[in-house]
C-alpha atoms as a PDB file:
ATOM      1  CA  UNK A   1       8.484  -1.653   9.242  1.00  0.00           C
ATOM      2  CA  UNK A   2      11.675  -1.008   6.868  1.00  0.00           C
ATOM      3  CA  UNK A   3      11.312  -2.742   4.105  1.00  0.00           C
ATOM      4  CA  UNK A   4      14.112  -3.885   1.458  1.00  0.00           C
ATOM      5  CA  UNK A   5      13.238  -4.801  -2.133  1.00  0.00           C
ATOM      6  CA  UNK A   6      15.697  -7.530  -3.411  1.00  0.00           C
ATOM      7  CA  UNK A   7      16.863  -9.164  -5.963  1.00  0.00           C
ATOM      8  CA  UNK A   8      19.755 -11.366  -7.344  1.00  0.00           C
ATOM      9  CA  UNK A   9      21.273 -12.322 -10.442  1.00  0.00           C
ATOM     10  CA  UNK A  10      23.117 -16.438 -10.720  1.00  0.00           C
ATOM     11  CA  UNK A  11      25.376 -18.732 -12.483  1.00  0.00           C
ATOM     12  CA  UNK A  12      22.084 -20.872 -13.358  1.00  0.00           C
ATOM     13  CA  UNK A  13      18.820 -22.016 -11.527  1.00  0.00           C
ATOM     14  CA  UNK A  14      19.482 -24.385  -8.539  1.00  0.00           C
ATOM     15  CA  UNK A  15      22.045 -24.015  -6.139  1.00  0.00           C
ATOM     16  CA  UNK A  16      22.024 -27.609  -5.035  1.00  0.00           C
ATOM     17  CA  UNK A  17      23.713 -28.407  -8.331  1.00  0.00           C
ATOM     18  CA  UNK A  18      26.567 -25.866  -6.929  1.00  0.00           C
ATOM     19  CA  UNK A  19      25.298 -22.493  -8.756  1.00  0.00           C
ATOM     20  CA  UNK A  20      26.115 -18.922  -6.678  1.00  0.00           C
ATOM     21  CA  UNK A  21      24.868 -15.572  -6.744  1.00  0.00           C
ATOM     22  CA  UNK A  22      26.780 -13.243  -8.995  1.00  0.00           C
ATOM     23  CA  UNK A  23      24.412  -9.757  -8.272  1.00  0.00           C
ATOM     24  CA  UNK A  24      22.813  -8.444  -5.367  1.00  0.00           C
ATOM     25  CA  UNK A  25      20.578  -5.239  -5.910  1.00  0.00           C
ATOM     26  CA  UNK A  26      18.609  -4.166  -2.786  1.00  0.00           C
ATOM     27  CA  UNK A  27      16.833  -0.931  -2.418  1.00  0.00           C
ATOM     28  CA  UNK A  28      15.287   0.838   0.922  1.00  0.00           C
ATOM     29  CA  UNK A  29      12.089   1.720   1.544  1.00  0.00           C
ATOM     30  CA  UNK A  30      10.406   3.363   4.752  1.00  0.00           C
ATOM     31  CA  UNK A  31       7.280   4.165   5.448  1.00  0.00           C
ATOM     32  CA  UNK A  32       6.500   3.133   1.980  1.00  0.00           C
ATOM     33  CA  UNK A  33       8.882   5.826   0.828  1.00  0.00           C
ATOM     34  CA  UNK A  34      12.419   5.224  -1.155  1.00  0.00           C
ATOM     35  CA  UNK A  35      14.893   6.395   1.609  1.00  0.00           C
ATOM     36  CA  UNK A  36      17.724   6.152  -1.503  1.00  0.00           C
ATOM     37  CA  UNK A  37      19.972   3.860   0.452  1.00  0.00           C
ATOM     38  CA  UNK A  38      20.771   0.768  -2.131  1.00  0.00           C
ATOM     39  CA  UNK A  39      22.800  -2.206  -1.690  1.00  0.00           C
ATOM     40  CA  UNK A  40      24.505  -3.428  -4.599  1.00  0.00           C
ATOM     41  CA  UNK A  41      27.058  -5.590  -5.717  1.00  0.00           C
ATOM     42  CA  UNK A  42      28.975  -8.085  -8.355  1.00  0.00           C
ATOM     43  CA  UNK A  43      30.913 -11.330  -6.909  1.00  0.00           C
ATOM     44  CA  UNK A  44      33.312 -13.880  -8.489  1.00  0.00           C
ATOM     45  CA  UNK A  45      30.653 -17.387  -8.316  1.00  0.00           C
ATOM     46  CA  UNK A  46      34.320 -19.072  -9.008  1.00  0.00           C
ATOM     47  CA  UNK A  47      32.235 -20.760 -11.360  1.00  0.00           C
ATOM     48  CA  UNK A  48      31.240 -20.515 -15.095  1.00  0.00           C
ATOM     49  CA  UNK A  49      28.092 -19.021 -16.198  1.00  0.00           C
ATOM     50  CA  UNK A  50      25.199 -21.012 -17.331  1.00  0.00           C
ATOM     51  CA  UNK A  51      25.104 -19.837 -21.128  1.00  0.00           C
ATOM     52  CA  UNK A  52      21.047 -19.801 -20.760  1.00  0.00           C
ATOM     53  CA  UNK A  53      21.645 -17.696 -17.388  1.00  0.00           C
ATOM     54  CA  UNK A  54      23.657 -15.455 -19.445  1.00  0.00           C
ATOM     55  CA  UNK A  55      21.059 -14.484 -22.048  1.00  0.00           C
ATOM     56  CA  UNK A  56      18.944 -13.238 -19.535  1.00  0.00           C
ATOM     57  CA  UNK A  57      21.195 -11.113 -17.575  1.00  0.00           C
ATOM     58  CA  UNK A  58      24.144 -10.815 -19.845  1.00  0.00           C
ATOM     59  CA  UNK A  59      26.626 -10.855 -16.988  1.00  0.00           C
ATOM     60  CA  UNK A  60      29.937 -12.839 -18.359  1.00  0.00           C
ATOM     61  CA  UNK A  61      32.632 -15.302 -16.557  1.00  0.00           C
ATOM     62  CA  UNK A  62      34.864 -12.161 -17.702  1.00  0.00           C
ATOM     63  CA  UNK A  63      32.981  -9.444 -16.230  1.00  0.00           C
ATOM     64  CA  UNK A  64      33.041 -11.270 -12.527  1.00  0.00           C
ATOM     65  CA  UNK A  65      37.091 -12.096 -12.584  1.00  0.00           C
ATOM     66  CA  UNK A  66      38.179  -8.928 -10.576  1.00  0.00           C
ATOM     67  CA  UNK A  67      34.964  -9.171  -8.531  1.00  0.00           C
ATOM     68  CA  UNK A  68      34.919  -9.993  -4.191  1.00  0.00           C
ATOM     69  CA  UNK A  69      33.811 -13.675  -3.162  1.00  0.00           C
ATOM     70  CA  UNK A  70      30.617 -13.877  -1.534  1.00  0.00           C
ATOM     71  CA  UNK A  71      32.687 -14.557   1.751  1.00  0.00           C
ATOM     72  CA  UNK A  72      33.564 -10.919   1.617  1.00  0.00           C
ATOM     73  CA  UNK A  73      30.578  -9.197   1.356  1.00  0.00           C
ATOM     74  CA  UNK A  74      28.552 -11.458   3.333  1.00  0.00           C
ATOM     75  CA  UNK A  75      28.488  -9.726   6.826  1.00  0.00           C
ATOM     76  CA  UNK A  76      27.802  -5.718   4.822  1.00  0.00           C
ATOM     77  CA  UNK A  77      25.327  -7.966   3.251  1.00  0.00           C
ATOM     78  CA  UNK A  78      23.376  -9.258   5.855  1.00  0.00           C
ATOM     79  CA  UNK A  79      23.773  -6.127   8.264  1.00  0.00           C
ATOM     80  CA  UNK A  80      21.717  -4.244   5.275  1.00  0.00           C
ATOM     81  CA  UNK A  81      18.976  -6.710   5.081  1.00  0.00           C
ATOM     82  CA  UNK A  82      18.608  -8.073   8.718  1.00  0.00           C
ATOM     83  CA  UNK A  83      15.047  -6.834  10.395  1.00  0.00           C
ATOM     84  CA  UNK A  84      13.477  -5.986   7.252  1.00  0.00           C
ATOM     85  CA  UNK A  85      10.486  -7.199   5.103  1.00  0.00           C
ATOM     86  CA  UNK A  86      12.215  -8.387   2.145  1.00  0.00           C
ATOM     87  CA  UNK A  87      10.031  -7.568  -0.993  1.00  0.00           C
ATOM     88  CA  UNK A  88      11.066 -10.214  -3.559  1.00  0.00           C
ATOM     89  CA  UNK A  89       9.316 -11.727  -6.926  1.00  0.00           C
ATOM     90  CA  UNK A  90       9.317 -15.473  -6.598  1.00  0.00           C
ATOM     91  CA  UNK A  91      10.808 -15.067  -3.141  1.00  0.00           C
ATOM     92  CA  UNK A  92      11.821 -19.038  -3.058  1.00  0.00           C
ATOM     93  CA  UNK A  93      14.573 -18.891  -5.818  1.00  0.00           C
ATOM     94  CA  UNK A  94      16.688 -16.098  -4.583  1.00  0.00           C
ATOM     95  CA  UNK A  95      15.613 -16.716  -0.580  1.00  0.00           C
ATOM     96  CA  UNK A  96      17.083 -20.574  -1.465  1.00  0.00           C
ATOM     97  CA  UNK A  97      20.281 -18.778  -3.059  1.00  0.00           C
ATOM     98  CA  UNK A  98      21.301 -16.374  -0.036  1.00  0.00           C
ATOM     99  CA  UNK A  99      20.472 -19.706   2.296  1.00  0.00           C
ATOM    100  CA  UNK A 100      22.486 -21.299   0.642  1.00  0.00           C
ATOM    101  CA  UNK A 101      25.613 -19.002   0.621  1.00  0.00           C
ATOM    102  CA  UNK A 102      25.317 -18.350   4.387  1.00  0.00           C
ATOM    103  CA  UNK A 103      25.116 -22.117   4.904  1.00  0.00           C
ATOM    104  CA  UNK A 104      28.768 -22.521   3.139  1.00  0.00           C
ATOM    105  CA  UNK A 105      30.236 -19.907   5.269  1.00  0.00           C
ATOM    106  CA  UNK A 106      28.566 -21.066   8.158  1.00  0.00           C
ATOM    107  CA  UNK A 107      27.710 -18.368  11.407  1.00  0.00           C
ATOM    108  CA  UNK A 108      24.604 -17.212   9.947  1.00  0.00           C
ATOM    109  CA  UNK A 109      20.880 -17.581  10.642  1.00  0.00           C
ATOM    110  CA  UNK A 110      18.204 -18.463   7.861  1.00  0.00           C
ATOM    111  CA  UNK A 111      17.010 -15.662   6.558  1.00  0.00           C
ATOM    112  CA  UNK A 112      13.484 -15.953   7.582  1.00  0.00           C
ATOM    113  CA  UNK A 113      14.747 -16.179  11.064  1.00  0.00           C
ATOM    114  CA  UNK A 114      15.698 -12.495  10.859  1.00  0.00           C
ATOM    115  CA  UNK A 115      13.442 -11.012   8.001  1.00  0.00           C
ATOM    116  CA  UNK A 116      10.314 -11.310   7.137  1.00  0.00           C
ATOM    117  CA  UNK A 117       9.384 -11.986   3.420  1.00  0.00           C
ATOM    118  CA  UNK A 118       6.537 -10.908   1.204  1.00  0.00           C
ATOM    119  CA  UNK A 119       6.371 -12.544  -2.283  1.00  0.00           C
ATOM    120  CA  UNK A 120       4.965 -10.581  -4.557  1.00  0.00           C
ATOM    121  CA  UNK A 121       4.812 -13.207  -7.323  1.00  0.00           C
ATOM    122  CA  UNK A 122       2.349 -14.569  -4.539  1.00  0.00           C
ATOM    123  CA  UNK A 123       0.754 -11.682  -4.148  1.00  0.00           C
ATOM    124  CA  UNK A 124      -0.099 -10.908  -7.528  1.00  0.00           C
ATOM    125  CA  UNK A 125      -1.620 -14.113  -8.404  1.00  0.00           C
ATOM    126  CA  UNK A 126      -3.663 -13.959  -5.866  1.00  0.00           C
ATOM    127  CA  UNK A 127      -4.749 -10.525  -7.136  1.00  0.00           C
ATOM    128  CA  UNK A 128      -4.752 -10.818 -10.792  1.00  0.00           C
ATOM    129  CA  UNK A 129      -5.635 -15.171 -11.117  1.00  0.00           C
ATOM    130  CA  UNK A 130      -5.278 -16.723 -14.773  1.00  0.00           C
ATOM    131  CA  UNK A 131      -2.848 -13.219 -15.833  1.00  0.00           C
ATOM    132  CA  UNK A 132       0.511 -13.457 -16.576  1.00  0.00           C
ATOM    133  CA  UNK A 133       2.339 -11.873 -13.220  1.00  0.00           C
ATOM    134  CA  UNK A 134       5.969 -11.634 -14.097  1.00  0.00           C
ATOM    135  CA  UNK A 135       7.742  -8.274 -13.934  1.00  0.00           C
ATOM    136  CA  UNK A 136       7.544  -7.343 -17.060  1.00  0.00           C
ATOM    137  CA  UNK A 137       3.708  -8.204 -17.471  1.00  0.00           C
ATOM    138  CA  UNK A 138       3.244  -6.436 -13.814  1.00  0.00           C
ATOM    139  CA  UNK A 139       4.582  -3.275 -15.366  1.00  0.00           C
ATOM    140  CA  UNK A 140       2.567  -2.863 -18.317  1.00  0.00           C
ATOM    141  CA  UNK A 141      -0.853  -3.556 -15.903  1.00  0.00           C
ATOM    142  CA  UNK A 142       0.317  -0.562 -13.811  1.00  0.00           C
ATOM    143  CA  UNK A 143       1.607   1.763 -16.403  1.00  0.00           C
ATOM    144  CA  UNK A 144       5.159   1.501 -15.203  1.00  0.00           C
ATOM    145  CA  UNK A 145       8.121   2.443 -17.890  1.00  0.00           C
ATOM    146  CA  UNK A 146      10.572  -0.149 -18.217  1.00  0.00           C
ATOM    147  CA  UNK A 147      11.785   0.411 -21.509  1.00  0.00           C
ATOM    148  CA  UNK A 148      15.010   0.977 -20.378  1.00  0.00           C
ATOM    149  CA  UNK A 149      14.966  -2.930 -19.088  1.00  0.00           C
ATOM    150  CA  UNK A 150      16.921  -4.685 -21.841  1.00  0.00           C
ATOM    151  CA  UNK A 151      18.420  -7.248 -19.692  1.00  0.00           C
ATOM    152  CA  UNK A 152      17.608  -8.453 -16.186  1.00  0.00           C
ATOM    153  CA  UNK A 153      19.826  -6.774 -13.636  1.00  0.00           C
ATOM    154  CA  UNK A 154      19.684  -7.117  -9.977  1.00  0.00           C
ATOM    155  CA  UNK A 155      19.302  -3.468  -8.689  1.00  0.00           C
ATOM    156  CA  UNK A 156      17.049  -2.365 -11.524  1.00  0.00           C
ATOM    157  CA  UNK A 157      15.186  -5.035 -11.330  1.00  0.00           C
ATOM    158  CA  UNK A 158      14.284  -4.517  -7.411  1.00  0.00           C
ATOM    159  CA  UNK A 159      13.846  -0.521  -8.350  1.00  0.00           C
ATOM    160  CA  UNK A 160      11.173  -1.678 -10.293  1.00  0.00           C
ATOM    161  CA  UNK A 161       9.735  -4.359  -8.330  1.00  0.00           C
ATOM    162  CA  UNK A 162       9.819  -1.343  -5.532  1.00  0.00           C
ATOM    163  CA  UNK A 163       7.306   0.833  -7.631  1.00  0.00           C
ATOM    164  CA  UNK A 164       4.933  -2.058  -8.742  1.00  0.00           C
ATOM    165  CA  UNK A 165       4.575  -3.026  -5.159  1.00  0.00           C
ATOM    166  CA  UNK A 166       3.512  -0.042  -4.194  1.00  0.00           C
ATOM    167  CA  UNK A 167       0.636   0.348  -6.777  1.00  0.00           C
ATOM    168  CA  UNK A 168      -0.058  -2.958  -6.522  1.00  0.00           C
ATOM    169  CA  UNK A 169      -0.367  -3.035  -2.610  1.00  0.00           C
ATOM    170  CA  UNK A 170      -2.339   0.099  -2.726  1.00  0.00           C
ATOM    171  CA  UNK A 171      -0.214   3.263  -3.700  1.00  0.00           C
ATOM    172  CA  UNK A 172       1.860   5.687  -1.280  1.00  0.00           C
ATOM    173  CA  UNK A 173       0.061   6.565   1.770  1.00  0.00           C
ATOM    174  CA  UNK A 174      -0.124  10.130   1.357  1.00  0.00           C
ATOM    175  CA  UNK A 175       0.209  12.504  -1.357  1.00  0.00           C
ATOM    176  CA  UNK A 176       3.494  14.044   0.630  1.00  0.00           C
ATOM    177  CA  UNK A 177       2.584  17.933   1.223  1.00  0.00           C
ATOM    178  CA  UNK A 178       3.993  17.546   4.420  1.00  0.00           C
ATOM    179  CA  UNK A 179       7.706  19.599   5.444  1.00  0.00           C
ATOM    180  CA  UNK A 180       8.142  16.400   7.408  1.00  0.00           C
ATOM    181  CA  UNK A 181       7.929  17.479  10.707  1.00  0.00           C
ATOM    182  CA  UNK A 182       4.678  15.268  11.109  1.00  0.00           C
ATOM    183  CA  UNK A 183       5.630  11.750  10.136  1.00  0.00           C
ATOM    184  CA  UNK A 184       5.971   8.716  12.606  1.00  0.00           C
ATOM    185  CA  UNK A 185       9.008   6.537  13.236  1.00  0.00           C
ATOM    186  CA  UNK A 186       8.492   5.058   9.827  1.00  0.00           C
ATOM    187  CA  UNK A 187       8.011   7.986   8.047  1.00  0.00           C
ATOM    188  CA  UNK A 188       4.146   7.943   7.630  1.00  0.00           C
ATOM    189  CA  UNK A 189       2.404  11.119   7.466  1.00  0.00           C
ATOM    190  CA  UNK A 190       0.152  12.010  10.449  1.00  0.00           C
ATOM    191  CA  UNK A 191      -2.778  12.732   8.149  1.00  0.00           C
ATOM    192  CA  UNK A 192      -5.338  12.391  10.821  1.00  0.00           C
ATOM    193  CA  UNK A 193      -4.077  15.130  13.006  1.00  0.00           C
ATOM    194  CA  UNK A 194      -5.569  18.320  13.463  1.00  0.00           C
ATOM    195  CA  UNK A 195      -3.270  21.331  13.490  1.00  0.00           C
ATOM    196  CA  UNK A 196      -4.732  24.754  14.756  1.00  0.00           C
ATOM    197  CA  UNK A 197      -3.785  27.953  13.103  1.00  0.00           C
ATOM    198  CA  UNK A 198      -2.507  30.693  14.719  1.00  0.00           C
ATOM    199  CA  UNK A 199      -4.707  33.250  15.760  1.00  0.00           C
ATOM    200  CA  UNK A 200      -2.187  36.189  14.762  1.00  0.00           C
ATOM    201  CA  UNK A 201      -1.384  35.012  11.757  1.00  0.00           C
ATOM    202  CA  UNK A 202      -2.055  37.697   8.720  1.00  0.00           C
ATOM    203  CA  UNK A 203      -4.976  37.718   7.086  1.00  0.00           C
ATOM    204  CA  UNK A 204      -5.594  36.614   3.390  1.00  0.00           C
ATOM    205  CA  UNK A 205      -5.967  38.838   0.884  1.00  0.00           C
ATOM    206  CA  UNK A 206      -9.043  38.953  -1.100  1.00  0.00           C
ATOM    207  CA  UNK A 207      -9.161  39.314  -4.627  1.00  0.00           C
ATOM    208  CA  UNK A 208     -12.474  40.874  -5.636  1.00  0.00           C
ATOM    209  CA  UNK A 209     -13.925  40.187  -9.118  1.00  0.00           C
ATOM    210  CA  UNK A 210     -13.924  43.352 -11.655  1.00  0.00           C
ATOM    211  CA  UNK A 211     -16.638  44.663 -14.076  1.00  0.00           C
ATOM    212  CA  UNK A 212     -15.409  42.830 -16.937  1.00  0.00           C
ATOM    213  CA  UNK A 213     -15.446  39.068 -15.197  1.00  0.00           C
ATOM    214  CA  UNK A 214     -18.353  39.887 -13.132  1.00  0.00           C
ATOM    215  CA  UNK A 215     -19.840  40.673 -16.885  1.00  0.00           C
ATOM    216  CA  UNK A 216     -18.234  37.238 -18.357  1.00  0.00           C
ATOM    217  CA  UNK A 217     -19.959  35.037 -15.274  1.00  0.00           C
ATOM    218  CA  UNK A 218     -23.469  36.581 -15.570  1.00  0.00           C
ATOM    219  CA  UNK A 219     -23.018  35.728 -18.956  1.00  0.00           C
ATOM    220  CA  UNK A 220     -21.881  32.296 -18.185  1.00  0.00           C
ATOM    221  CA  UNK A 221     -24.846  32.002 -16.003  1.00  0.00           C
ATOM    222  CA  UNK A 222     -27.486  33.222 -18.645  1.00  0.00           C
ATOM    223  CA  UNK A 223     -25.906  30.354 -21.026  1.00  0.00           C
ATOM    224  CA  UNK A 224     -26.814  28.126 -17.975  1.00  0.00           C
ATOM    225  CA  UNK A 225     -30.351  29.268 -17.615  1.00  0.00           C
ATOM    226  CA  UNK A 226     -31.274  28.707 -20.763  1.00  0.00           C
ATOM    227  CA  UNK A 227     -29.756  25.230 -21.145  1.00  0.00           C
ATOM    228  CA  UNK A 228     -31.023  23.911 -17.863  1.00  0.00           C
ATOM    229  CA  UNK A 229     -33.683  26.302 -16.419  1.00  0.00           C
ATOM    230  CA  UNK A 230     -32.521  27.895 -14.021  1.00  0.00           C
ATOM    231  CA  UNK A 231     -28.967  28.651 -13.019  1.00  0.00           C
ATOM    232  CA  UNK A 232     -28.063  27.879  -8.760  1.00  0.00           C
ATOM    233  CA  UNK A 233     -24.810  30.320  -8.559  1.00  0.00           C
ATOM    234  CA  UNK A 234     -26.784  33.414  -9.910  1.00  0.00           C
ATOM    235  CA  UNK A 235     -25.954  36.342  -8.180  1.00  0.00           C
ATOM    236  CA  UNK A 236     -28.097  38.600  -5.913  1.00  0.00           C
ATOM    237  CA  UNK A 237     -27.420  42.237  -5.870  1.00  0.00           C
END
């Protein structure tokens, strides 16, 4: 199933008390592969910022002037995201936010009518109970780099959230040594398959030891002998 890592950015923390997005980030993933197709945008709230929203993602009343409404982004939006598994940390807060913009324009389903969402906030306290599970800590368990994560940002943060899902859910699928040609309709390698060589193809060379490494592994071997006994790769001439 494509999947689509999300995140957003707000004016403040409940949108009941009339707070809007401000930052989408959205990143693609198929077959538990990045495909590189990202959604991202800034939009004018037509609201102030929260000042305790702005210390955690720095984004200014200033900054969002020239930006589109939410009204004009809405339908890219939800064409990007619709069908997907939406991979979101503490999927509630920013599932309640998109809800509620489509509610004010009106036209569009919930979103878990049309997506299906796995919380990895969720998931990770269900796999690491009594830890701290936030992004940051998430990171640091999985030996993920975020240094570069001053602020919280919508796309960045989702980038991020994409790679600690995926060692957190179990890793990529297959190591990718593939040319591609064997993958399924969501990109999985067909691992399991057994491809036949071709009976014409030309033979390998063989590399044949010479005197001086032939002398080096008896050598070797002798070492072996006389630490363990007797040495199982000596050879017979």
């Amino acid at each position: 199933m494509r999947k689509v890592i999300l995140d957003t950015e707000t004016t403040g923390i409940d949108p009941k008390q009339g707070h809007r997005i401000i930052e989408i980030g959205c990143v693609e993933m198929v077959g538990r592969k990045f495909t590189k197709r990202h959604y991202h945008v800034y939009i004018n709230p037509d609201r102030e910022v929260e000042e305790e929203a702005f210390r955690v993602h720095g984004i200014s009343n200033e900054y969002l002037v020239d930006k589109p409404r939410f009204h004009e982004i809405a339908q890219d939006f939800f064409e990007f995201i619709k069908g997907a598994e939406l991979i979101i940390h503490n999927a509630p807060f920013d599932i309640g936010f998109i809800d509620h913009e489509f509610a004010r324009l009106g036209g569009y389903p919930k979103i878990a009518e049309v997506c299906e969402v796995f919380d990895s906030l969720v998931y990770a306290r269900k796999k690491h109970p009594g830890q701290k599970n936030n992004l940051d800590a998430l990171c640091k368990r999985y030996g993920i780099d975020n240094s570069h994560r001053e602020l919280h940002g919508a796309l960045l943060d989702s980038e991020i959230l994409g790679d600690v899902y995926l060692l957190m859910t179990g890793g990529q699928t297959s190591l990718g040594l593939s040319n591609g040609a064997d993958q399924d309709s969501e990109g999985n390698e067909n691992v399991g398959q057994i491809r036949r060589l071709s009976a014409d193809r030309p033979m390998l060379k063989v590399l044949r030891a010479n005197d001086e490494e032939l002398k080096m592994h008896e050598e070797r071997l002798d070492l072996i002998d006389k630490k363990s006994g007797q040495s199982l790769w000596r050879l017979k001439h």
